[in-house]
PDB file of N, CA and C in Angstrom:
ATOM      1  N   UNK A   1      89.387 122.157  91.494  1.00  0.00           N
ATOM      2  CA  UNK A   1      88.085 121.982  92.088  1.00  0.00           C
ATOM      3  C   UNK A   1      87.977 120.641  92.808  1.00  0.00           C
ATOM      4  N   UNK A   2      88.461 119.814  92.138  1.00  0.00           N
ATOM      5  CA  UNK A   2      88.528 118.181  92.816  1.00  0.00           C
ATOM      6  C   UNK A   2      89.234 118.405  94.372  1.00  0.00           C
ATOM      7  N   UNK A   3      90.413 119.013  94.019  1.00  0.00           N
ATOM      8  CA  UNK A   3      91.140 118.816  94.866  1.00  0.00           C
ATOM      9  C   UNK A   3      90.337 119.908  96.559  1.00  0.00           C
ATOM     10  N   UNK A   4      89.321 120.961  96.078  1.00  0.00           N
ATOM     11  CA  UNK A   4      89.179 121.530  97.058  1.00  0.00           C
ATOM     12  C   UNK A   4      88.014 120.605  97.375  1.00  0.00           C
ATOM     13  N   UNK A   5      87.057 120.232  96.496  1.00  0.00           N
ATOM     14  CA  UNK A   5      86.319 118.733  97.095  1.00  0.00           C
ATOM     15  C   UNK A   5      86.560 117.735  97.764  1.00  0.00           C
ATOM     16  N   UNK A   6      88.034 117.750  97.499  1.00  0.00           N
ATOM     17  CA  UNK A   6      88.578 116.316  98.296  1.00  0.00           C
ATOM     18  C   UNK A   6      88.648 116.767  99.943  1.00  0.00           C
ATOM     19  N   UNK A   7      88.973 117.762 100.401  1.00  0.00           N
ATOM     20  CA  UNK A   7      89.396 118.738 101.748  1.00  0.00           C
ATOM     21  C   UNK A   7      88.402 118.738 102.300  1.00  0.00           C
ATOM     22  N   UNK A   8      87.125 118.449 101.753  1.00  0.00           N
ATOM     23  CA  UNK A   8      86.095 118.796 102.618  1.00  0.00           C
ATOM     24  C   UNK A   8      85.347 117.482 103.257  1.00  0.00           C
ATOM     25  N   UNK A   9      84.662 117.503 104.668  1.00  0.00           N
ATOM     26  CA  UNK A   9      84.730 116.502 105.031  1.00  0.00           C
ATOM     27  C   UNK A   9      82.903 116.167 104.438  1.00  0.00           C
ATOM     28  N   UNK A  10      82.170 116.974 103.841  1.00  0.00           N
ATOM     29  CA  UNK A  10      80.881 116.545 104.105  1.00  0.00           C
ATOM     30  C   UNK A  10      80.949 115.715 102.322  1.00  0.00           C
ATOM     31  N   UNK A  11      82.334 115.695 101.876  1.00  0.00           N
ATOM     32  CA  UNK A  11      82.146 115.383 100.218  1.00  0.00           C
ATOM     33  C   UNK A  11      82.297 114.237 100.867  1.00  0.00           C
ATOM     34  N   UNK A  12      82.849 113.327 101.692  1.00  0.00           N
ATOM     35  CA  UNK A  12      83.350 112.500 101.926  1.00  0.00           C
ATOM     36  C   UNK A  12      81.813 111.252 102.314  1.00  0.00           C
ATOM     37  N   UNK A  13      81.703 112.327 103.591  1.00  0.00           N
ATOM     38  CA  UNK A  13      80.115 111.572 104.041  1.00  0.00           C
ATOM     39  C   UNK A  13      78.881 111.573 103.109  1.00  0.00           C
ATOM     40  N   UNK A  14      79.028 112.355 102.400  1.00  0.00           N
ATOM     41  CA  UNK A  14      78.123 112.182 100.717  1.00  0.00           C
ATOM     42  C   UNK A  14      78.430 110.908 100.192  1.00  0.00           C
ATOM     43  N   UNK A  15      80.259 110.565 100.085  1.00  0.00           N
ATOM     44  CA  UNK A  15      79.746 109.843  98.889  1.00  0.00           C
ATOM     45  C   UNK A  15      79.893 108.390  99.884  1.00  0.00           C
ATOM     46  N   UNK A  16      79.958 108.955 101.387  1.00  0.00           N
ATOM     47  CA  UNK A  16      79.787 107.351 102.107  1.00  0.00           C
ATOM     48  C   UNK A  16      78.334 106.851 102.101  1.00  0.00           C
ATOM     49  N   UNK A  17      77.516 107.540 102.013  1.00  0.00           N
ATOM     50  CA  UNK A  17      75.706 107.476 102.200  1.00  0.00           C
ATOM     51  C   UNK A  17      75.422 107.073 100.591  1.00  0.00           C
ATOM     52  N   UNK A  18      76.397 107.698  99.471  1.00  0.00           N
ATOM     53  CA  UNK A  18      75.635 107.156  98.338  1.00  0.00           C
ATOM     54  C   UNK A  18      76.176 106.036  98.149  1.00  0.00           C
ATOM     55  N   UNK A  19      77.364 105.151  98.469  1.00  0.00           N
ATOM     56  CA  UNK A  19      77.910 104.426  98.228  1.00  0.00           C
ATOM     57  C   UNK A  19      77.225 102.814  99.134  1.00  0.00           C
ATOM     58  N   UNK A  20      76.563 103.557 100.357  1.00  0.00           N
ATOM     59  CA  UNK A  20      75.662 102.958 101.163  1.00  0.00           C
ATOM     60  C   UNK A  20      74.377 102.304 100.415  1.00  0.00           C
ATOM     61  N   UNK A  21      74.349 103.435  99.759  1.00  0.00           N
ATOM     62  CA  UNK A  21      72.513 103.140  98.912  1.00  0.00           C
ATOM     63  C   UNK A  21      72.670 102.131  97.607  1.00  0.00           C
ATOM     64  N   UNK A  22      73.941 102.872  97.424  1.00  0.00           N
ATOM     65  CA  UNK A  22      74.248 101.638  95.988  1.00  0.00           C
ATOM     66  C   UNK A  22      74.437 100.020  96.936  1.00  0.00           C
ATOM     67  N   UNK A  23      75.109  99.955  98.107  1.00  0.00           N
ATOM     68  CA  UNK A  23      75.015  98.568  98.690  1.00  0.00           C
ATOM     69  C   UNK A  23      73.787  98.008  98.726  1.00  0.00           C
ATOM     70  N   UNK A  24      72.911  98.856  98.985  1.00  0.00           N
ATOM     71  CA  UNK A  24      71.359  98.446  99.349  1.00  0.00           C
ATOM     72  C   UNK A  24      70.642  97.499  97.825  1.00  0.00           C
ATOM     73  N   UNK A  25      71.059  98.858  97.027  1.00  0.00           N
ATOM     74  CA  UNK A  25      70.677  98.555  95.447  1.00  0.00           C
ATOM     75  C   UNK A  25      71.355  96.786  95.085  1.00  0.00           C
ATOM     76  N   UNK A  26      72.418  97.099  95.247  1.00  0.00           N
ATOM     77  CA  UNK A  26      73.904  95.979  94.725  1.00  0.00           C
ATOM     78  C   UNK A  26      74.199  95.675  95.860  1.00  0.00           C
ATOM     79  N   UNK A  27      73.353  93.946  96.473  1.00  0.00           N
ATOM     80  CA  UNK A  27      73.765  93.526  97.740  1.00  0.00           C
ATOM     81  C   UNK A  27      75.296  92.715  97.526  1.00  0.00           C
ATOM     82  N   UNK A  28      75.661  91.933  98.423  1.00  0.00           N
ATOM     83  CA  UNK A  28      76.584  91.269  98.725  1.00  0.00           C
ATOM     84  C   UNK A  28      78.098  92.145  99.469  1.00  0.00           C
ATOM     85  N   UNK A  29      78.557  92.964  99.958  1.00  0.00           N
ATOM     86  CA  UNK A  29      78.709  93.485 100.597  1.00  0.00           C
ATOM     87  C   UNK A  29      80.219  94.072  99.817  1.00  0.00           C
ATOM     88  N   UNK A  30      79.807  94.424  98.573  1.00  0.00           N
ATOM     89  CA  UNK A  30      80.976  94.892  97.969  1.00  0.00           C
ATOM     90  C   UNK A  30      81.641  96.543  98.204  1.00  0.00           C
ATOM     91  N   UNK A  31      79.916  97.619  98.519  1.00  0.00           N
ATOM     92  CA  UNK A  31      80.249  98.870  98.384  1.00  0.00           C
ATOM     93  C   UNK A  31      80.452  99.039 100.112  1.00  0.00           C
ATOM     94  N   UNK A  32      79.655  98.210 100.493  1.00  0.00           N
ATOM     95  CA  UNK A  32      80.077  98.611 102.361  1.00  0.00           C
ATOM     96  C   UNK A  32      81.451  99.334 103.098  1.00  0.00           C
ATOM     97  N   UNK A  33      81.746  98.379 102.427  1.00  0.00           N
ATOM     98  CA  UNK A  33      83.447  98.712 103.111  1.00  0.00           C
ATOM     99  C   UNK A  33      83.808 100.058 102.654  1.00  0.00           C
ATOM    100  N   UNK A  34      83.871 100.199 101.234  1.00  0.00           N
ATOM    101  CA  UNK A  34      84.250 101.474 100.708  1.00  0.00           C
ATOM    102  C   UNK A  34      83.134 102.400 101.262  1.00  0.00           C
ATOM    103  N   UNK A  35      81.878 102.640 101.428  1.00  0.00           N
ATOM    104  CA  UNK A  35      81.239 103.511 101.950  1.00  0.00           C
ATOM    105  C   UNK A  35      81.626 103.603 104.069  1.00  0.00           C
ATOM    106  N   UNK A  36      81.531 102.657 104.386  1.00  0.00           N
ATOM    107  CA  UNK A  36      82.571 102.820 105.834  1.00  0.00           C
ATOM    108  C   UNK A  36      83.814 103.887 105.498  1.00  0.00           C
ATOM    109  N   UNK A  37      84.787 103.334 104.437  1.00  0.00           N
ATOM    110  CA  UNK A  37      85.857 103.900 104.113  1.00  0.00           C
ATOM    111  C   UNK A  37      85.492 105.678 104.170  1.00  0.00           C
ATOM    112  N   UNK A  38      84.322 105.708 103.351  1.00  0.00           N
ATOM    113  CA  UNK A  38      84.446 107.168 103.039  1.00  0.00           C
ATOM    114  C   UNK A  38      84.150 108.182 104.023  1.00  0.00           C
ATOM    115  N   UNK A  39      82.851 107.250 105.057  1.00  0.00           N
ATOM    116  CA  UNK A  39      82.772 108.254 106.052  1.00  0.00           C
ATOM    117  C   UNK A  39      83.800 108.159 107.344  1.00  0.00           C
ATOM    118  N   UNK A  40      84.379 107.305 107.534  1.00  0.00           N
ATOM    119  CA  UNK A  40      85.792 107.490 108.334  1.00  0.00           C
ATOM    120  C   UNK A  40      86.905 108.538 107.896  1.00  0.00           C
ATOM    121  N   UNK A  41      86.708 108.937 106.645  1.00  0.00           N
ATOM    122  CA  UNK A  41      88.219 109.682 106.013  1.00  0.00           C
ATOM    123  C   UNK A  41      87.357 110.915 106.257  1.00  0.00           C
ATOM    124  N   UNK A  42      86.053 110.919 105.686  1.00  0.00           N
ATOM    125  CA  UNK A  42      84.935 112.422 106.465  1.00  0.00           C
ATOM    126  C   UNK A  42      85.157 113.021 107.728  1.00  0.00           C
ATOM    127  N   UNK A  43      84.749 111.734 108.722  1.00  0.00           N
ATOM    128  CA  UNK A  43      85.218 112.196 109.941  1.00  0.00           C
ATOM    129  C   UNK A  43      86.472 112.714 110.656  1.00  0.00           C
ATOM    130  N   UNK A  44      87.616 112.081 109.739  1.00  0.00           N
ATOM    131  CA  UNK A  44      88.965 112.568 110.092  1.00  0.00           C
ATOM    132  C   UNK A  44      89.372 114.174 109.333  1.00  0.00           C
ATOM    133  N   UNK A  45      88.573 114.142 108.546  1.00  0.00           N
ATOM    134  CA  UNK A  45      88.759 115.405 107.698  1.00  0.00           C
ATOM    135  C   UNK A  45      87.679 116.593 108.644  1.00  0.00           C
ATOM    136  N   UNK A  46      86.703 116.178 109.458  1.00  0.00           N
ATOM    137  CA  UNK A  46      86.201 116.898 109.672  1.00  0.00           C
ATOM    138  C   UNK A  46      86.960 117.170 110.974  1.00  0.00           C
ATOM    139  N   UNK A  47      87.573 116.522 111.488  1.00  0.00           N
ATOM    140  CA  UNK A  47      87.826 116.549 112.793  1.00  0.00           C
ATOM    141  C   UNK A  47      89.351 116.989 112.882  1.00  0.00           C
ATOM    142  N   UNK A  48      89.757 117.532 111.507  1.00  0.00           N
ATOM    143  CA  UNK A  48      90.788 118.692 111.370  1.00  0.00           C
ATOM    144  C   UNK A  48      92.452 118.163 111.233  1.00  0.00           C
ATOM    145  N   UNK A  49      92.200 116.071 110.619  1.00  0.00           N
ATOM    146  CA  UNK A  49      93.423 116.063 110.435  1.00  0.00           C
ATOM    147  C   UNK A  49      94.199 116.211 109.569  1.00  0.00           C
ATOM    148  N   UNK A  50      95.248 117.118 109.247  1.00  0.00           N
ATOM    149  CA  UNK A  50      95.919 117.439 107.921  1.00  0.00           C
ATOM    150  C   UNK A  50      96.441 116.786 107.477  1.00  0.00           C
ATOM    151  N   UNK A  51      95.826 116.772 105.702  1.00  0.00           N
ATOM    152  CA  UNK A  51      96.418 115.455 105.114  1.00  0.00           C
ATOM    153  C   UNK A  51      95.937 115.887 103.509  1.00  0.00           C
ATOM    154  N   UNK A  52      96.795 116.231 102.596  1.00  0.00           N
ATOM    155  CA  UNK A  52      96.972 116.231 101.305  1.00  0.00           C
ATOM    156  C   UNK A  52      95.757 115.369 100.207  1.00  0.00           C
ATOM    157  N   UNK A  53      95.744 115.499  98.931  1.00  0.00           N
ATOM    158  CA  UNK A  53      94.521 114.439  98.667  1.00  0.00           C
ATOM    159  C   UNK A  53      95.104 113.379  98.142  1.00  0.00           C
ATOM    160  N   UNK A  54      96.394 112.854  98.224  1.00  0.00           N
ATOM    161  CA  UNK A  54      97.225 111.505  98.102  1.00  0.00           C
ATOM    162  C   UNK A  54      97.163 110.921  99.841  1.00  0.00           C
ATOM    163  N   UNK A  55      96.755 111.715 100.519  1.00  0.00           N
ATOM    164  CA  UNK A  55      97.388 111.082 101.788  1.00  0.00           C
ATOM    165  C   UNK A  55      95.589 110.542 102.055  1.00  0.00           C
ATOM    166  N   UNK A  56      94.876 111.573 101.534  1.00  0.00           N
ATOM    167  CA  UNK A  56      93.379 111.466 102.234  1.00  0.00           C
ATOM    168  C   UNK A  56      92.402 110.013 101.609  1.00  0.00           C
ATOM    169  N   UNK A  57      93.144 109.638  99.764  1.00  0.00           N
ATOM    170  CA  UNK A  57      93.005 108.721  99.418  1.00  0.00           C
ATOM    171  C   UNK A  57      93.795 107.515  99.650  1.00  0.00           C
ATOM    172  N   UNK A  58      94.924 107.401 100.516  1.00  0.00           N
ATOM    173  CA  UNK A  58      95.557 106.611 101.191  1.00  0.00           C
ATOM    174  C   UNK A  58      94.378 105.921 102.049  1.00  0.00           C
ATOM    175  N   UNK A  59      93.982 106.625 103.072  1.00  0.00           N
ATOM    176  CA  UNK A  59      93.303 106.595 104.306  1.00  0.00           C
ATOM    177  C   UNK A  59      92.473 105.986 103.659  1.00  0.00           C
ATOM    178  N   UNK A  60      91.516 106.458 102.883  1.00  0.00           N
ATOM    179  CA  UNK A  60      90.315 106.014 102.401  1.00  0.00           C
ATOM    180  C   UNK A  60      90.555 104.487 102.341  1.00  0.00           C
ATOM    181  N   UNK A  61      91.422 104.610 101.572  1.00  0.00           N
ATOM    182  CA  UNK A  61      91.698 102.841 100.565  1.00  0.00           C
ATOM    183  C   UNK A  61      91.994 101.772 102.034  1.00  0.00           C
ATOM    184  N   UNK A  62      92.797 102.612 102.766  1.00  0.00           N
ATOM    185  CA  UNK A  62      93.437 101.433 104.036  1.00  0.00           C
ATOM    186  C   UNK A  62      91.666 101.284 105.073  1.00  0.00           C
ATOM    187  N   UNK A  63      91.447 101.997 104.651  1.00  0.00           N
ATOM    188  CA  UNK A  63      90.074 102.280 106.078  1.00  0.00           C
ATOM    189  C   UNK A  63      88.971 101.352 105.462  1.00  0.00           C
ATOM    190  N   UNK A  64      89.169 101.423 103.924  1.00  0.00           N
ATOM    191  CA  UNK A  64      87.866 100.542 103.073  1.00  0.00           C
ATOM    192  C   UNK A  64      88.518  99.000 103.041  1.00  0.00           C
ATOM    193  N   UNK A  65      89.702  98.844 103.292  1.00  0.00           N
ATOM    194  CA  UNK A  65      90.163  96.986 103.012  1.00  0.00           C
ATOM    195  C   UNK A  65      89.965  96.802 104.560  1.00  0.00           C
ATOM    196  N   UNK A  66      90.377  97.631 105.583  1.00  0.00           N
ATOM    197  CA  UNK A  66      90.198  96.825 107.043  1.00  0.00           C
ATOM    198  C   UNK A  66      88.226  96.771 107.056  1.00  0.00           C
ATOM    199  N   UNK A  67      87.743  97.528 106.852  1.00  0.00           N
ATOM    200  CA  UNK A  67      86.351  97.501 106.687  1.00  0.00           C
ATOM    201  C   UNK A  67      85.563  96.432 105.931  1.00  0.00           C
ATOM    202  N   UNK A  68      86.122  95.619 104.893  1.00  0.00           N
ATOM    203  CA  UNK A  68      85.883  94.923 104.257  1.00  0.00           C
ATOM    204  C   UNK A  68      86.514  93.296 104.472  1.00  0.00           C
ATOM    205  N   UNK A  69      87.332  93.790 105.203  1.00  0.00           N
ATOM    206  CA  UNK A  69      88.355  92.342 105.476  1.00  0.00           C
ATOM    207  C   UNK A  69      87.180  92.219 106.969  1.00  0.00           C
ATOM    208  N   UNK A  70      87.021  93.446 107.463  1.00  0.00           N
ATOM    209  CA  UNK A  70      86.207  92.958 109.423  1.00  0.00           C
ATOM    210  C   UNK A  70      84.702  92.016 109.177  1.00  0.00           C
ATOM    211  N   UNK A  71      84.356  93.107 107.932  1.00  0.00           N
ATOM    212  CA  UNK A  71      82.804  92.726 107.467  1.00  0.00           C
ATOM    213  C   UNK A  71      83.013  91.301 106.823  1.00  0.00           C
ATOM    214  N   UNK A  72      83.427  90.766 105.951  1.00  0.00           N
ATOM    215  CA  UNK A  72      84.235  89.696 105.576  1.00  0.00           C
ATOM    216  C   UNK A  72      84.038  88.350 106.320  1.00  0.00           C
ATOM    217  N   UNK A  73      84.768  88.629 107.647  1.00  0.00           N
ATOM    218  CA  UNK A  73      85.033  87.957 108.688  1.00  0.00           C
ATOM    219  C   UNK A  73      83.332  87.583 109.683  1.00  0.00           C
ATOM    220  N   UNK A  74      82.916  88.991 110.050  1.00  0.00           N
ATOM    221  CA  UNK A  74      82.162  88.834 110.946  1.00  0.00           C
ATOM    222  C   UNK A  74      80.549  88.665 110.519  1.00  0.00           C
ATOM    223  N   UNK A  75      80.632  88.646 108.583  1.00  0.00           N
ATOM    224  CA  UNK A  75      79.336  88.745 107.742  1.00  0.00           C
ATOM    225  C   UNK A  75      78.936  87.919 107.130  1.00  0.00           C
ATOM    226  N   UNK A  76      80.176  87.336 106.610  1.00  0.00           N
ATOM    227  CA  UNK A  76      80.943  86.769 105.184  1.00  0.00           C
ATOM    228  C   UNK A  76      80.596  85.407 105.046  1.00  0.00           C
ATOM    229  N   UNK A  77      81.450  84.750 104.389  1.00  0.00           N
ATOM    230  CA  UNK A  77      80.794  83.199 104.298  1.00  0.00           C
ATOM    231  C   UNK A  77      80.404  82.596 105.453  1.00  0.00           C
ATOM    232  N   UNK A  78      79.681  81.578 105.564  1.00  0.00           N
ATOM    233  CA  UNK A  78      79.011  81.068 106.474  1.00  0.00           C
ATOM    234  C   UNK A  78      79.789  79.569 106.533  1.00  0.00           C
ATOM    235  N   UNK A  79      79.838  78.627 107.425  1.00  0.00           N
ATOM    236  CA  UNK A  79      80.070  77.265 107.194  1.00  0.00           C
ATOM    237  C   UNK A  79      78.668  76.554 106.306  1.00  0.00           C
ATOM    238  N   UNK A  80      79.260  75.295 106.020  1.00  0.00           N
ATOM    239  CA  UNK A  80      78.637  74.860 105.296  1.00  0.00           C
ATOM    240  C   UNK A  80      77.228  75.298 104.151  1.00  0.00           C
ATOM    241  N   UNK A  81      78.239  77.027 103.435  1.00  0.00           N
ATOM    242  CA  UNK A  81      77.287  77.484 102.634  1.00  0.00           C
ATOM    243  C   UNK A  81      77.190  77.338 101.460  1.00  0.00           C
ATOM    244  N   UNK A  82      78.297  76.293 100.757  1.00  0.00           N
ATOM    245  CA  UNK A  82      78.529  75.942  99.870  1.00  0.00           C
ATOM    246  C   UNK A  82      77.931  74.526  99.636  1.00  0.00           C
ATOM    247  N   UNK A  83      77.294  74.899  98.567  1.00  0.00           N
ATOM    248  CA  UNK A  83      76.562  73.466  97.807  1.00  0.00           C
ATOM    249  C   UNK A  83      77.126  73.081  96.616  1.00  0.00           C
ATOM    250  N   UNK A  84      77.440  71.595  97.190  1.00  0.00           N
ATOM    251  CA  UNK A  84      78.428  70.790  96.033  1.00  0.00           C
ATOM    252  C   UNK A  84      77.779  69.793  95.566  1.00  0.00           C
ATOM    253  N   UNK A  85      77.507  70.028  94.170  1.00  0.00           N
ATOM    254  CA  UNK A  85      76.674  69.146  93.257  1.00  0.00           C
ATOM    255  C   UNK A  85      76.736  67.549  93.158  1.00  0.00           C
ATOM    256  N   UNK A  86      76.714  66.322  93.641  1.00  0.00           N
ATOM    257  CA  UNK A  86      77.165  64.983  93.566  1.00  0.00           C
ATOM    258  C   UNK A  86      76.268  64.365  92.109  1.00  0.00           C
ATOM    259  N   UNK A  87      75.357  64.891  91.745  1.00  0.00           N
ATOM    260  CA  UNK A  87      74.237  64.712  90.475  1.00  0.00           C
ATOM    261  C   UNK A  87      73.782  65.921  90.035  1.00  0.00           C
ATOM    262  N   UNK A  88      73.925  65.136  88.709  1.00  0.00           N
ATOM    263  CA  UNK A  88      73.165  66.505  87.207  1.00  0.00           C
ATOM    264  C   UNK A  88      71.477  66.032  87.243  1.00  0.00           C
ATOM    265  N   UNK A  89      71.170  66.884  87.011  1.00  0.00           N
ATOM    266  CA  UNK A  89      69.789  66.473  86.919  1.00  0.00           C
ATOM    267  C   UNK A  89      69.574  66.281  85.793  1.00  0.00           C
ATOM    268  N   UNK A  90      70.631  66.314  84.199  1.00  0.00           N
ATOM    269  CA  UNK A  90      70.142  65.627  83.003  1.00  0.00           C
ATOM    270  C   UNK A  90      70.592  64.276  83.179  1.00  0.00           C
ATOM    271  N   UNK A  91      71.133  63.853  84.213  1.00  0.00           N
ATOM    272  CA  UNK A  91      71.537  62.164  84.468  1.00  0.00           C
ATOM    273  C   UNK A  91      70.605  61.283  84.516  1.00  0.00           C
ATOM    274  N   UNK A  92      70.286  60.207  83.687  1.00  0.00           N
ATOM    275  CA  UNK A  92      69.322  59.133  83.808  1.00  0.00           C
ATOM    276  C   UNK A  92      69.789  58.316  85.122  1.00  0.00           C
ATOM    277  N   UNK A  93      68.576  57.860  86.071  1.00  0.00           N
ATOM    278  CA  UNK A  93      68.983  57.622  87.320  1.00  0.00           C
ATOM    279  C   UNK A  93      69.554  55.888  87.130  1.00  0.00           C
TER     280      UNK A  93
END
């Protein structure tokens, strides 16, 4: 049953939209990529390319790290977003 779930392309775009909503829920941009991931392997599945469910979770995984490495890059840390403590505030001045 998994495996005829895996073949289909709308299981894919399902779990890219829920994986979307959980980003929304759980910010910082952890599920993004993997929900990109899922509806790219959807679209390739829908769009009739043959591929096993080792090959289709290949895709997924490579499609969710370039997705996450782009978002990363073009989302991701900011300059000077890091705040570095020089004083404790239990320090007598």
């Amino acid at each position: 049953m998994l495996t005829d779930l895996a073949g289909t392309w709308w299981a894919w775009v399902i779990l890219g939209f829920a994986l979307g909503v959980l980003e929304i829920l759980v910010p910082g941009f952890i599920f993004l990529g993997f929900a990109i991931g899922a509806v790219v392997t959807g679209i390739l599945v829908g769009l009739g390319v043959p591929a096993g469910v080792p090959a289709l979770v290949l895709i997924f995984a490579v499609v969710s790290v370039l997705a996450w490495l782009i978002l990363r890059r073009t989302m991701g840390v900011r300059e000077n977003q890091v705040k570095i403590w020089d004083r404790d505030i239990n320090d007598q001045p």
